[in-house]
Protein backbone atom coordinates (compact mmCIF):
# COMPACT_ATOMS: atom_id res chain seq x y z
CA UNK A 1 5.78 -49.66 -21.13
CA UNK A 2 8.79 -48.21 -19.24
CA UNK A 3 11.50 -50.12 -21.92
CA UNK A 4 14.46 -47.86 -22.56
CA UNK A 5 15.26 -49.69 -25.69
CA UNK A 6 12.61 -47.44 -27.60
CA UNK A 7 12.57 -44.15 -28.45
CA UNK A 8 8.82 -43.33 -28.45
CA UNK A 9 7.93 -40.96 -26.08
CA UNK A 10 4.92 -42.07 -23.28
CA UNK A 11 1.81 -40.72 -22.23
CA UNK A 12 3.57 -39.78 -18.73
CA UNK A 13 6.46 -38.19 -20.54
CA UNK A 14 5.11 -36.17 -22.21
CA UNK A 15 2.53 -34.94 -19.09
CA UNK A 16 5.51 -34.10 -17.32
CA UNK A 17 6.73 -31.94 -20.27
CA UNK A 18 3.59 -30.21 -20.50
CA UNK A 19 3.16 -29.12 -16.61
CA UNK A 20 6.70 -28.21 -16.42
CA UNK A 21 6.39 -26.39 -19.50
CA UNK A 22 3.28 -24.57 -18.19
CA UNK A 23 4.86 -24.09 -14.80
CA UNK A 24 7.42 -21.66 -16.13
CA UNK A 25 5.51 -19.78 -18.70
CA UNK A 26 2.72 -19.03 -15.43
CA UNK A 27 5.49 -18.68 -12.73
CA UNK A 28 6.38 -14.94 -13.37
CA UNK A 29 2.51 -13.90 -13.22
CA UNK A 30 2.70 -16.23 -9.75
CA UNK A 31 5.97 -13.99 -8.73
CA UNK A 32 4.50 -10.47 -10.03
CA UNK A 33 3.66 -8.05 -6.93
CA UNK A 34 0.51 -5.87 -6.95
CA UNK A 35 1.07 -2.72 -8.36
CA UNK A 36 1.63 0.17 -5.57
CA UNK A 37 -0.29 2.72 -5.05
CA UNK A 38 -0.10 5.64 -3.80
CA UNK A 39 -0.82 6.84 -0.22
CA UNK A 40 -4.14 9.35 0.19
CA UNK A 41 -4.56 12.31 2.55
CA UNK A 42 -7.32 11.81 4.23
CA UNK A 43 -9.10 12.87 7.22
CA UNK A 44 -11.59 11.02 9.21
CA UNK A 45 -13.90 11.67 11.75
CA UNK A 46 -14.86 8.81 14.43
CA UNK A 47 -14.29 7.72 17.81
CA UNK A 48 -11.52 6.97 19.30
CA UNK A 49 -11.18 2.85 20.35
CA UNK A 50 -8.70 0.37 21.52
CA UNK A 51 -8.27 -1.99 19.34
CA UNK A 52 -8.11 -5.16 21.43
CA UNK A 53 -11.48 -4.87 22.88
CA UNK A 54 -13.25 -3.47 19.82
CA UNK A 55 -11.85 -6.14 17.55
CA UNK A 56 -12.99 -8.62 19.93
CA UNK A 57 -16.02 -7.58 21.11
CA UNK A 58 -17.35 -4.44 19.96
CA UNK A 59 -16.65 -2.47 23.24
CA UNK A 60 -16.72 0.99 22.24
CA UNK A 61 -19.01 4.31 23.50
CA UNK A 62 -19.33 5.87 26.88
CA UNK A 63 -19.67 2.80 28.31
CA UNK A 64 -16.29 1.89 27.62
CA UNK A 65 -14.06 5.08 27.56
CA UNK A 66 -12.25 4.61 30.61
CA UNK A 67 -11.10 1.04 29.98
CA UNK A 68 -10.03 2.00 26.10
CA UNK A 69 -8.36 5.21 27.76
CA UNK A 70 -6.29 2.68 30.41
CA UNK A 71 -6.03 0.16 27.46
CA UNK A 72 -4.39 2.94 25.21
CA UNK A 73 -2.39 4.54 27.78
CA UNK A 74 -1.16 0.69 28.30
CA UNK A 75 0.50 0.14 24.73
CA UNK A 76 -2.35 -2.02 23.09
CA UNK A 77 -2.98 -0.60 19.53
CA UNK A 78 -5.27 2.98 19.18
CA UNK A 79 -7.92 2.91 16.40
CA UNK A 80 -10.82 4.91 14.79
CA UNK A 81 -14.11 3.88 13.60
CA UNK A 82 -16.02 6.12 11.09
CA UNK A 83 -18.95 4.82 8.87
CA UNK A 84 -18.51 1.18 9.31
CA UNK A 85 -14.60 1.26 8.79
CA UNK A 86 -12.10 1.15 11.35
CA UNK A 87 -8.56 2.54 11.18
CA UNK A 88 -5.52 1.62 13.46
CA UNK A 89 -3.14 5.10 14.30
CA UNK A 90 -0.13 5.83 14.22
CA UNK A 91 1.55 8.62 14.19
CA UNK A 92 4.96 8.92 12.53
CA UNK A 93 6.35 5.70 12.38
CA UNK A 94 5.29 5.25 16.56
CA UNK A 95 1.88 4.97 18.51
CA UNK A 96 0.46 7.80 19.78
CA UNK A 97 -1.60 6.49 22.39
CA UNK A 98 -0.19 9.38 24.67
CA UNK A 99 -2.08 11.57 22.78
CA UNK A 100 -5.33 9.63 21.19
CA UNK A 101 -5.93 7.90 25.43
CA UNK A 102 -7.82 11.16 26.36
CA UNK A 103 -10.13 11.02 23.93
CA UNK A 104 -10.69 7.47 24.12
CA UNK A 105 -14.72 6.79 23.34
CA UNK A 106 -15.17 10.15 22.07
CA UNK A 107 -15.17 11.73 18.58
CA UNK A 108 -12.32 13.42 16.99
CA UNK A 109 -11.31 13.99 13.29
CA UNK A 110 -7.63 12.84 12.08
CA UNK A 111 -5.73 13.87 9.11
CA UNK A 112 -2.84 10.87 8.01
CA UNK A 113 -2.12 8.90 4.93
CA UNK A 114 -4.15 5.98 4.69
CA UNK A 115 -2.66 2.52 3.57
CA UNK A 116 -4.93 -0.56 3.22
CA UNK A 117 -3.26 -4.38 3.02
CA UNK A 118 -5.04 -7.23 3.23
CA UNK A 119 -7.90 -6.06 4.73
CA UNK A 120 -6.34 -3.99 7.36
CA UNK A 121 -6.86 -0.26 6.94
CA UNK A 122 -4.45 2.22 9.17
CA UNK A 123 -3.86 5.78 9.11
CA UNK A 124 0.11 6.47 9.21
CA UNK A 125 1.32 10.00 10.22
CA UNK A 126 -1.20 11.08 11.73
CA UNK A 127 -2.46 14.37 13.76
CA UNK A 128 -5.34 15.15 15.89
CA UNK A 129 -7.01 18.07 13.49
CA UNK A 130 -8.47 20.80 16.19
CA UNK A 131 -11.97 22.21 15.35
């Protein structure tokens, strides 16, 4: 079967041929990146949460305002959840937990550009909008 005398090509040779073939006619569609797109304005209207304890167990409300407000003030990651979607902050290109701790378990609206990856949603640039 494996006799290099003969010049007939085998069954495994030409398998080989035929992935490796395959492999590089499919491996720029493997490389290719998802198309970007662009950045929206948006502004959304929800309350104020840490991320850490929402994330993990749904703390949020009243209940919990002055442990997301310590939380916050603390350096752990500032979101906002609106109509069963929940957005981490930050302002531009830093937290602004200074700013979002006093509201912590209450509702306010932000304006930002919202970017989505992976199943992660976060307003970048954002601002407290005053009513």
């Amino acid at each position: 079967m494996f006799n290099s005398t003969t010049n007939n090509p085998t069954v495994l040779k030409i398998a080989v041929t035929a992935i490796f073939t395959a492999a590089l006619a499919f491996s720029p569609l493997a490389l290719a990146q998802e198309p970007s797109k662009e950045k929206a304005e948006k502004e959304v209207t929800g309350e104020v949460v840490d991320m850490m304890c929402y994330v993990d167990h749904g703390a949020k409300g009243e209940k919990h305002a002055a442990c997301a407000a310590k939380c916050i003030r603390g350096g752990g990651p500032a979101g906002i959840t609106s109509e069963g979607k929940t957005y981490l902050v930050v302002g531009d290109h830093k937290p602004m937990n200074d700013q979002l701790a006093e509201y912590a378990g209450k509702t306010i609206t932000l304006k930002g550009k919202v970017a989505e990856r992976d199943g992660v949603s976060m307003i970048e640039n954002a601002e407290i909008v005053k009513k």
